[in-house]
C-alpha atoms as a PDB file:
ATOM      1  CA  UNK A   1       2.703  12.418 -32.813  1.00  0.00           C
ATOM      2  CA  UNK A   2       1.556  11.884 -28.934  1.00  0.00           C
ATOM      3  CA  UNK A   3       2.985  14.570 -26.845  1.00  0.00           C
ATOM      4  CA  UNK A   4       2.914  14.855 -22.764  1.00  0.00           C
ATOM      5  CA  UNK A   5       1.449  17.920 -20.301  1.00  0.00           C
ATOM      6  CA  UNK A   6       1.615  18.028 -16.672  1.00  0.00           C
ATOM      7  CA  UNK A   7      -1.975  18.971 -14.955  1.00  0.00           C
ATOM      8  CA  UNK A   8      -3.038  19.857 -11.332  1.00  0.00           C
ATOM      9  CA  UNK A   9      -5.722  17.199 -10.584  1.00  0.00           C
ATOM     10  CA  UNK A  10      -8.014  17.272  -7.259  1.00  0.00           C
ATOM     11  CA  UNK A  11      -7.536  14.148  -5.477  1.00  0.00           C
ATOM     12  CA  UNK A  12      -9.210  12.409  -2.966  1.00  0.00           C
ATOM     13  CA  UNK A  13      -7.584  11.351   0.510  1.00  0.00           C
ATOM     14  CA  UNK A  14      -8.958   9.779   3.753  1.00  0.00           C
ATOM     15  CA  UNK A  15      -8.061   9.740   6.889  1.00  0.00           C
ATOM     16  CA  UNK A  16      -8.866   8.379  10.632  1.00  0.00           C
ATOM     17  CA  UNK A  17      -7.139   9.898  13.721  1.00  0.00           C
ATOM     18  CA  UNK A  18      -4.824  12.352  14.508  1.00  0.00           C
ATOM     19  CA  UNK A  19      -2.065  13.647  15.970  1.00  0.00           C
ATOM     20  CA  UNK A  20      -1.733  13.208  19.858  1.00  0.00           C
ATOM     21  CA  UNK A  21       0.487  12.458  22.624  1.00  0.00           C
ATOM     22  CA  UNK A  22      -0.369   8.492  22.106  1.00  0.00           C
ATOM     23  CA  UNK A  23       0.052   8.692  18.733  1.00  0.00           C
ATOM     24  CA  UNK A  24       2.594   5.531  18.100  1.00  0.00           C
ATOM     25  CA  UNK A  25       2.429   4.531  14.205  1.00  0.00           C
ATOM     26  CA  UNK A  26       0.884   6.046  11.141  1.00  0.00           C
ATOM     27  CA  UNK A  27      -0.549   3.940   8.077  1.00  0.00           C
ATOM     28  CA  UNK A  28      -0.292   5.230   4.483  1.00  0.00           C
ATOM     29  CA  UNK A  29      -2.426   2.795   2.808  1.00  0.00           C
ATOM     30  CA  UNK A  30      -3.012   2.071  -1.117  1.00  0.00           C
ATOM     31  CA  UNK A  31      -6.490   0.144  -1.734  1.00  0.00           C
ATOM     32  CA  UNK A  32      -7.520  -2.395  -4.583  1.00  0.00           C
ATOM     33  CA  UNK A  33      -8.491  -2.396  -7.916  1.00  0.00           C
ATOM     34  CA  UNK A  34     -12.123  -0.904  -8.166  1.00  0.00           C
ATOM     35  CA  UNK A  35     -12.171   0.654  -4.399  1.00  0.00           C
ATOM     36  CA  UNK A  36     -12.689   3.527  -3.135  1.00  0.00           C
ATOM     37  CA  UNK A  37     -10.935   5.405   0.064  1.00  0.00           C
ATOM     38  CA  UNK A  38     -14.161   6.392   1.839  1.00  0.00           C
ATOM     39  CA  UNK A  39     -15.177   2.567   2.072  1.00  0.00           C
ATOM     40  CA  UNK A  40     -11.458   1.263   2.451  1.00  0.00           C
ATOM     41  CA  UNK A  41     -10.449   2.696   4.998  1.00  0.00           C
ATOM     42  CA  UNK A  42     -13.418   1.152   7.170  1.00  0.00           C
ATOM     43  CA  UNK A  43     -11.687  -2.473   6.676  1.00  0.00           C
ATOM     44  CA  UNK A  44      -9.127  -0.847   9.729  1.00  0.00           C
ATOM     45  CA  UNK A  45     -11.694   0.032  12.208  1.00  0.00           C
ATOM     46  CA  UNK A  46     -10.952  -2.892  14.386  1.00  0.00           C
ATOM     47  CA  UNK A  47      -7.683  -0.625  14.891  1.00  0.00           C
ATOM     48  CA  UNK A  48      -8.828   2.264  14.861  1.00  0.00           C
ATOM     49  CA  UNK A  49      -7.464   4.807  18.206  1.00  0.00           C
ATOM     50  CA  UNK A  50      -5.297   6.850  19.491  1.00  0.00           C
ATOM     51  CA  UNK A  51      -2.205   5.067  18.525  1.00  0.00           C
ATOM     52  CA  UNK A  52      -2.959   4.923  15.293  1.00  0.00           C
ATOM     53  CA  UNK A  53      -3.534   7.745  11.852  1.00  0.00           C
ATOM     54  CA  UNK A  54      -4.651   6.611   9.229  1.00  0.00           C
ATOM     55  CA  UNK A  55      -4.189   7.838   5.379  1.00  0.00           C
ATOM     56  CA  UNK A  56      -5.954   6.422   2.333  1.00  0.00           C
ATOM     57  CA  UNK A  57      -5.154   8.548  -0.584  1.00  0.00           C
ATOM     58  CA  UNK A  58      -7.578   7.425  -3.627  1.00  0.00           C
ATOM     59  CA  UNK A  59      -6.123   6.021  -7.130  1.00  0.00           C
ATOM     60  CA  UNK A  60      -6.502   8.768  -9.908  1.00  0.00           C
ATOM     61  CA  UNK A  61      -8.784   6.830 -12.144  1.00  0.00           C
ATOM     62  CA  UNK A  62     -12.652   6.697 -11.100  1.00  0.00           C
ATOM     63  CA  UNK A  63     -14.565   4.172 -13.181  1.00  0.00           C
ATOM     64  CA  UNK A  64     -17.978   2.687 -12.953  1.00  0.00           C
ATOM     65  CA  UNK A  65     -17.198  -0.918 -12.486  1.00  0.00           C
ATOM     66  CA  UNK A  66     -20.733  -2.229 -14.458  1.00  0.00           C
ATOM     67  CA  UNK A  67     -21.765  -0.291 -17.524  1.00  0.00           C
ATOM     68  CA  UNK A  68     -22.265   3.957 -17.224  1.00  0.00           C
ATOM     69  CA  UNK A  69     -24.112   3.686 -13.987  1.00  0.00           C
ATOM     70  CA  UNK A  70     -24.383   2.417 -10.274  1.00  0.00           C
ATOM     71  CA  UNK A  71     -21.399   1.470  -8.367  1.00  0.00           C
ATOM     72  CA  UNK A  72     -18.070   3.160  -8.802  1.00  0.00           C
ATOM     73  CA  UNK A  73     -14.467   2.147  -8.257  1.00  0.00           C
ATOM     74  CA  UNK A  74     -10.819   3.655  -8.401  1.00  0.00           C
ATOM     75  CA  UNK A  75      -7.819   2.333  -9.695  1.00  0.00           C
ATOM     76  CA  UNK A  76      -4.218   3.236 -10.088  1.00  0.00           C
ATOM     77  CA  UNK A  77      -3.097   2.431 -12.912  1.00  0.00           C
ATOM     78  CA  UNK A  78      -3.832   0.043 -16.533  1.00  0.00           C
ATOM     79  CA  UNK A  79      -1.504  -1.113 -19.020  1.00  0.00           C
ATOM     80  CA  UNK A  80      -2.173   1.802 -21.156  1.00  0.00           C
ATOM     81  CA  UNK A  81       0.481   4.472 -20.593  1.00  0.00           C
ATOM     82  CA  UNK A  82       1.628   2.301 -17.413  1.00  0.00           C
ATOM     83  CA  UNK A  83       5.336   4.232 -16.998  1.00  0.00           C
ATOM     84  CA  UNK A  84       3.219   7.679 -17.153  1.00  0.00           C
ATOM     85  CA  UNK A  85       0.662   6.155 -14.347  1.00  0.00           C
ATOM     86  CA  UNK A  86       3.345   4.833 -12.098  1.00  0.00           C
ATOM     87  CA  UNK A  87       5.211   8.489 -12.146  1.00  0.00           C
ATOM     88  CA  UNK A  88       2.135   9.883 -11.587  1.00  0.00           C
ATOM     89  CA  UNK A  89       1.176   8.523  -8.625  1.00  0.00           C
ATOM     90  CA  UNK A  90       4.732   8.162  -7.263  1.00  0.00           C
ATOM     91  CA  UNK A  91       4.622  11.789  -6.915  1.00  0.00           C
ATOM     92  CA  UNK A  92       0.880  11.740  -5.660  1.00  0.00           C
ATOM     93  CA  UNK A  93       2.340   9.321  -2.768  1.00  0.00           C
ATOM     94  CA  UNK A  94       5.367  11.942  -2.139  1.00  0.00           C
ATOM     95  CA  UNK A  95       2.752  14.479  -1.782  1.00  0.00           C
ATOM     96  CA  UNK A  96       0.451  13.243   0.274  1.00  0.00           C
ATOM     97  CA  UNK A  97       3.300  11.324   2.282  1.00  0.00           C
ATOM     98  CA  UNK A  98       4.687  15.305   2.870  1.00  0.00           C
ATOM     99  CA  UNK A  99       1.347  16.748   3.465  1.00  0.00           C
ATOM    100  CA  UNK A 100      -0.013  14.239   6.696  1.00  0.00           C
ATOM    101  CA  UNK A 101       3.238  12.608   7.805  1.00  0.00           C
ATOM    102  CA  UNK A 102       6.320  14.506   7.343  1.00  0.00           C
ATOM    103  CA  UNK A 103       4.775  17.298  10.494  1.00  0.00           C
ATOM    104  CA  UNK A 104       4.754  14.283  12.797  1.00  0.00           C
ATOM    105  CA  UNK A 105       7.066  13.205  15.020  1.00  0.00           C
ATOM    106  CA  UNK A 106      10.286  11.322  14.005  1.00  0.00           C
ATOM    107  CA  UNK A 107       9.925   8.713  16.296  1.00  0.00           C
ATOM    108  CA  UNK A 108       5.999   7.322  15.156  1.00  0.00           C
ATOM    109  CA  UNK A 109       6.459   4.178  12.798  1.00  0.00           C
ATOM    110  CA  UNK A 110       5.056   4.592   9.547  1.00  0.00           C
ATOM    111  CA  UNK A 111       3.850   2.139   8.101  1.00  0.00           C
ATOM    112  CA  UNK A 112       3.305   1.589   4.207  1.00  0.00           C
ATOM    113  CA  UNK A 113       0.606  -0.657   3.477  1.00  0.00           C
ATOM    114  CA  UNK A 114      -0.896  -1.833  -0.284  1.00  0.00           C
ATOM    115  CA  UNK A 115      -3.690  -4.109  -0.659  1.00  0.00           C
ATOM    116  CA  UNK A 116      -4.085  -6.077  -3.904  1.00  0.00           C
ATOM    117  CA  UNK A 117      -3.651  -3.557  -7.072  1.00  0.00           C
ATOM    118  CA  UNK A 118      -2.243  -1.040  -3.933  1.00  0.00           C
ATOM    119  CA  UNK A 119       0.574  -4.235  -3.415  1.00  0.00           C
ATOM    120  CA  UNK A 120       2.390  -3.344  -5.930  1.00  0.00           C
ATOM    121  CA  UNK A 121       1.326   0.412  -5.922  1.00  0.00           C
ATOM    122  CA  UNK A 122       3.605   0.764  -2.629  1.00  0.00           C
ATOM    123  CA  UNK A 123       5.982  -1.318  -3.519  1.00  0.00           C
ATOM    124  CA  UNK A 124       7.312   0.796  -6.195  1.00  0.00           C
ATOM    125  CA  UNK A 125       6.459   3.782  -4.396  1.00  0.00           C
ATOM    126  CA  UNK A 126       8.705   2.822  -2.096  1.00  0.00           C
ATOM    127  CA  UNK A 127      11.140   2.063  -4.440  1.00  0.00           C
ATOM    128  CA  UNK A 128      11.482   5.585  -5.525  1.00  0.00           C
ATOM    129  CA  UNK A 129      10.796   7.969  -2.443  1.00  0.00           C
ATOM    130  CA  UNK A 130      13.051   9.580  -0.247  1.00  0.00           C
ATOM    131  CA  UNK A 131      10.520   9.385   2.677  1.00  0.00           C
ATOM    132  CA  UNK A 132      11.212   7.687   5.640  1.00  0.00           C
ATOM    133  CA  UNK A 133       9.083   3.856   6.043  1.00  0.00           C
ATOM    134  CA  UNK A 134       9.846   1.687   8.791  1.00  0.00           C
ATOM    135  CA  UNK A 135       7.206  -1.008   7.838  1.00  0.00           C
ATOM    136  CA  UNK A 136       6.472  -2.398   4.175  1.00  0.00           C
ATOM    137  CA  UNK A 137       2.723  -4.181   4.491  1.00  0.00           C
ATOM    138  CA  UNK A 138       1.959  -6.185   0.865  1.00  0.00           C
ATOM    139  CA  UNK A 139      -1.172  -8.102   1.751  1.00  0.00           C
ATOM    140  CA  UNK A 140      -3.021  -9.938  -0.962  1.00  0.00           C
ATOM    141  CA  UNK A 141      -0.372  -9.097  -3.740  1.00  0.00           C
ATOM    142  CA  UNK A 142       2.795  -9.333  -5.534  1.00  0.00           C
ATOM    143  CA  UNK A 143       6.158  -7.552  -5.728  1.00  0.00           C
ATOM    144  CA  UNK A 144       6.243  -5.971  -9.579  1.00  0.00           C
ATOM    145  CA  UNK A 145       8.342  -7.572 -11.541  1.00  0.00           C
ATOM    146  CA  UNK A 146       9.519  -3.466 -12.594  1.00  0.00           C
ATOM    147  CA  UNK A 147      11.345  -3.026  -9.348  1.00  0.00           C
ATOM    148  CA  UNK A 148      14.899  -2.605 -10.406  1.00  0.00           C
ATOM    149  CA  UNK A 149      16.617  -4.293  -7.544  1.00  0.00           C
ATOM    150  CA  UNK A 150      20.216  -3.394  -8.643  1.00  0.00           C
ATOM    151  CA  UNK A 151      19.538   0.504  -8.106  1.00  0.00           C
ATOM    152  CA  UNK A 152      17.189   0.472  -5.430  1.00  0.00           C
ATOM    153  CA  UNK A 153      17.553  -3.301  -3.440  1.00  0.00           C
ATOM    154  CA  UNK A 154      19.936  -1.831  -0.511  1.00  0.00           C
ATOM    155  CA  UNK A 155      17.365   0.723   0.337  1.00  0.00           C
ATOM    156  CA  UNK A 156      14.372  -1.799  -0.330  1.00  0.00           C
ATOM    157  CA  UNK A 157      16.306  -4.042   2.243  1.00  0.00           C
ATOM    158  CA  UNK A 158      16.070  -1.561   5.147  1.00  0.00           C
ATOM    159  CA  UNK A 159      12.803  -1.953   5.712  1.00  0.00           C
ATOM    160  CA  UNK A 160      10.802  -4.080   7.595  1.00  0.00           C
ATOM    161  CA  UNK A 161       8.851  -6.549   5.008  1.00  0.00           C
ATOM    162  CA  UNK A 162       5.426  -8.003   5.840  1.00  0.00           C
ATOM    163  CA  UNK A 163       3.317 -10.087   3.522  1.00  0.00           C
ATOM    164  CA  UNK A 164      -0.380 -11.272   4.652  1.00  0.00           C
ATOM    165  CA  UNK A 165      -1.773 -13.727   2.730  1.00  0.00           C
ATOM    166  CA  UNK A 166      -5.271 -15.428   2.425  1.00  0.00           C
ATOM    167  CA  UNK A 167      -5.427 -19.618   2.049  1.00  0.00           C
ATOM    168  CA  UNK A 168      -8.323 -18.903  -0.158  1.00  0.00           C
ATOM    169  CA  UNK A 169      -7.152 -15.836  -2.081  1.00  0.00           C
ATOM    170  CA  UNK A 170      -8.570 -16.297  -5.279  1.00  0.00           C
ATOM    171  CA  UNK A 171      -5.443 -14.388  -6.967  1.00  0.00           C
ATOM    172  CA  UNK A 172      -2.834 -15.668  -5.311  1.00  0.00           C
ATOM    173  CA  UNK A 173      -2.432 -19.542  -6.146  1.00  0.00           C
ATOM    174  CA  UNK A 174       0.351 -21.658  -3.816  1.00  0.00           C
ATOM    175  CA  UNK A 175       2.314 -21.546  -6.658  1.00  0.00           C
ATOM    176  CA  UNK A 176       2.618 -17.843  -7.082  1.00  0.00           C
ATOM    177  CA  UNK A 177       3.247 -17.331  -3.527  1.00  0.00           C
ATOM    178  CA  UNK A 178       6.359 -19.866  -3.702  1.00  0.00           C
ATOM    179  CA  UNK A 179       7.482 -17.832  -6.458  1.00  0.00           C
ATOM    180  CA  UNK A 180       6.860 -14.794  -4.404  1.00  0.00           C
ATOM    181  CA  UNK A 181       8.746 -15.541  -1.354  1.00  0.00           C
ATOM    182  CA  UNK A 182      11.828 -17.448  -2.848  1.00  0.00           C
ATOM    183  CA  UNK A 183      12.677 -14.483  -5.129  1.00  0.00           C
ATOM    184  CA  UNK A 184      12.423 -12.211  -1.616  1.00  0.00           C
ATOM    185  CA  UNK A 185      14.728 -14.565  -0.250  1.00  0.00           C
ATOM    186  CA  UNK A 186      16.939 -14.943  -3.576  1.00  0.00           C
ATOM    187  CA  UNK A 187      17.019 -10.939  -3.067  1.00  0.00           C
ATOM    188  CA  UNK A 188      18.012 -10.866   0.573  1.00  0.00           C
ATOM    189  CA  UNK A 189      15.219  -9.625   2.140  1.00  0.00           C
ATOM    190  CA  UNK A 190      13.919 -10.454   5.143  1.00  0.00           C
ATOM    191  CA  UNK A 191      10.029 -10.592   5.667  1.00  0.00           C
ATOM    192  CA  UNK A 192       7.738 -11.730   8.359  1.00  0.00           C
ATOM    193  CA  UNK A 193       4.916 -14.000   7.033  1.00  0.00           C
ATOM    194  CA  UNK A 194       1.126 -13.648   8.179  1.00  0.00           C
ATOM    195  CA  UNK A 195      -1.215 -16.308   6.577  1.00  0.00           C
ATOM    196  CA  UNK A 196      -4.898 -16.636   7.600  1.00  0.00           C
ATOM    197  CA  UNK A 197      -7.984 -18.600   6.697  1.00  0.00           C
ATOM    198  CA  UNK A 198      -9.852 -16.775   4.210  1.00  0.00           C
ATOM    199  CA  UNK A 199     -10.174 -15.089   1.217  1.00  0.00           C
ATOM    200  CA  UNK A 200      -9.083 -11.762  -0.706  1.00  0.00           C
ATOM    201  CA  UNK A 201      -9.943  -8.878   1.731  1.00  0.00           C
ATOM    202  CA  UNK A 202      -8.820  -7.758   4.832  1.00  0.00           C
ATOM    203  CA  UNK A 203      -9.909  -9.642   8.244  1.00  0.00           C
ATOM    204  CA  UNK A 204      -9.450  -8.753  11.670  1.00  0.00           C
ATOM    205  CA  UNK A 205      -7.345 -11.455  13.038  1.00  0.00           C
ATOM    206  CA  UNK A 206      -4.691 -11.044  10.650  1.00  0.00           C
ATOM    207  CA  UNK A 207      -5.031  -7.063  10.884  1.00  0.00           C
ATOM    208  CA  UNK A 208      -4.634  -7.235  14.635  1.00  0.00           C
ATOM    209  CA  UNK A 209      -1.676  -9.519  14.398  1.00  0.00           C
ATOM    210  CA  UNK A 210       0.109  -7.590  11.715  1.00  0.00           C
ATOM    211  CA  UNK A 211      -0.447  -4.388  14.275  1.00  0.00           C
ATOM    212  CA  UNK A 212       1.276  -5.970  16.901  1.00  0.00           C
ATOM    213  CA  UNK A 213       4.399  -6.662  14.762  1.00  0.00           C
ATOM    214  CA  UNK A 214       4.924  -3.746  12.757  1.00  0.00           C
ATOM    215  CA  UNK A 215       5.109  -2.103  16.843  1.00  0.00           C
ATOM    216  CA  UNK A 216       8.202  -4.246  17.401  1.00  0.00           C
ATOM    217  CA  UNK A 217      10.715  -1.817  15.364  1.00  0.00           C
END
């Protein structure tokens, strides 16, 4: 028999900036498979500043990524127990989502960024929270194929869509990125489209052209 307990667990969460009088927009940000917040989070220094916060909350599973020693990553979820992962950190968003941004102003943007792994991490996040997002960032990553369009598509078409996308992304073939974008336009949504030259990982050019746009709500 395999039974369930809630825990308290200690998690980790970074951040850059605070709150001020320039303060415009606020990220919440979900990194990759095998990252960790403390060296994420340093991808968005080019935009670093007053305008901008910054939160990186950490997946819930630390791993070493070669062997039992030397380098270690996070992740936020595996196939084992996947339903119990995604509540999980659902909630974990919620919380930290309540804890940094719901104090702020009404009027700063927030902006909901996943990277890779965090793609589809925010994606059903914000599926299932009541929070408020004005910007959806999925850069170098898929919608799940678990989002459940029919109960949660009218609230998953309010927000602002933005998908970056490398020319060389090693996980994202043309194909899968035509599939991509004509089931977001089979499900009504309406995205803006970054592509850049280069790889999977976040770049500068694309980062500060993606700022500029997510400003526009």
């Amino acid at each position: 028999m395999i039974d369930y307990i809630k825990i308290q667990k200690t998690a980790r969460v970074v951040t850059e900036g605070k709150n001020n009088l320039n303060l415009r927009s606020v990220w919440l940000i979900a990194h990759g498979y095998g990252q960790l917040a403390t060296f994420f989070i340093e991808k968005f220094e080019k935009i670093y500043g007053d305008e901008n916060l910054f939160i990186v909350p950490e997946g819930l599973h630390r791993y070493y990524i070669n062997g039992f020693i030397g380098r270690i990553g996070a992740s936020w979820m595996t196939a084992e127990e996947r339903e119990k992962d995604i509540e999980d950190y659902v909630v974990y968003m919620d919380q930290v989502y309540e804890t940094y941004i719901k104090p702020l102003d009404e009027k700063i943007i927030v902006n909901a960024l996943g990277f890779s792994q965090g793609g589809a991490t925010i994606c059903r996040w914000a599926a299932h929270t009541k929070n408020k997002i004005d910007n959806l960032v999925v850069w170098g990553s898929n919608i799940p194929p678990d989002i459940d369009w029919e109960k949660d598509g009218d609230k998953l078409r309010g927000l602002n869509w933005h998908f970056v996308m490398g020319d060389k992304d090693e996980f994202i073939s043309e194909k899968r990125k035509e599939e991509q974008l004509t089931m977001l336009k089979e499900k009504k949504i309406v995205f803006n489209l970054i592509e850049y030259k280069g790889t999977h990982d976040i770049f500068d050019e694309p980062l500060l052209l993606l700022t500029k746009n997510v400003l526009k709500k």
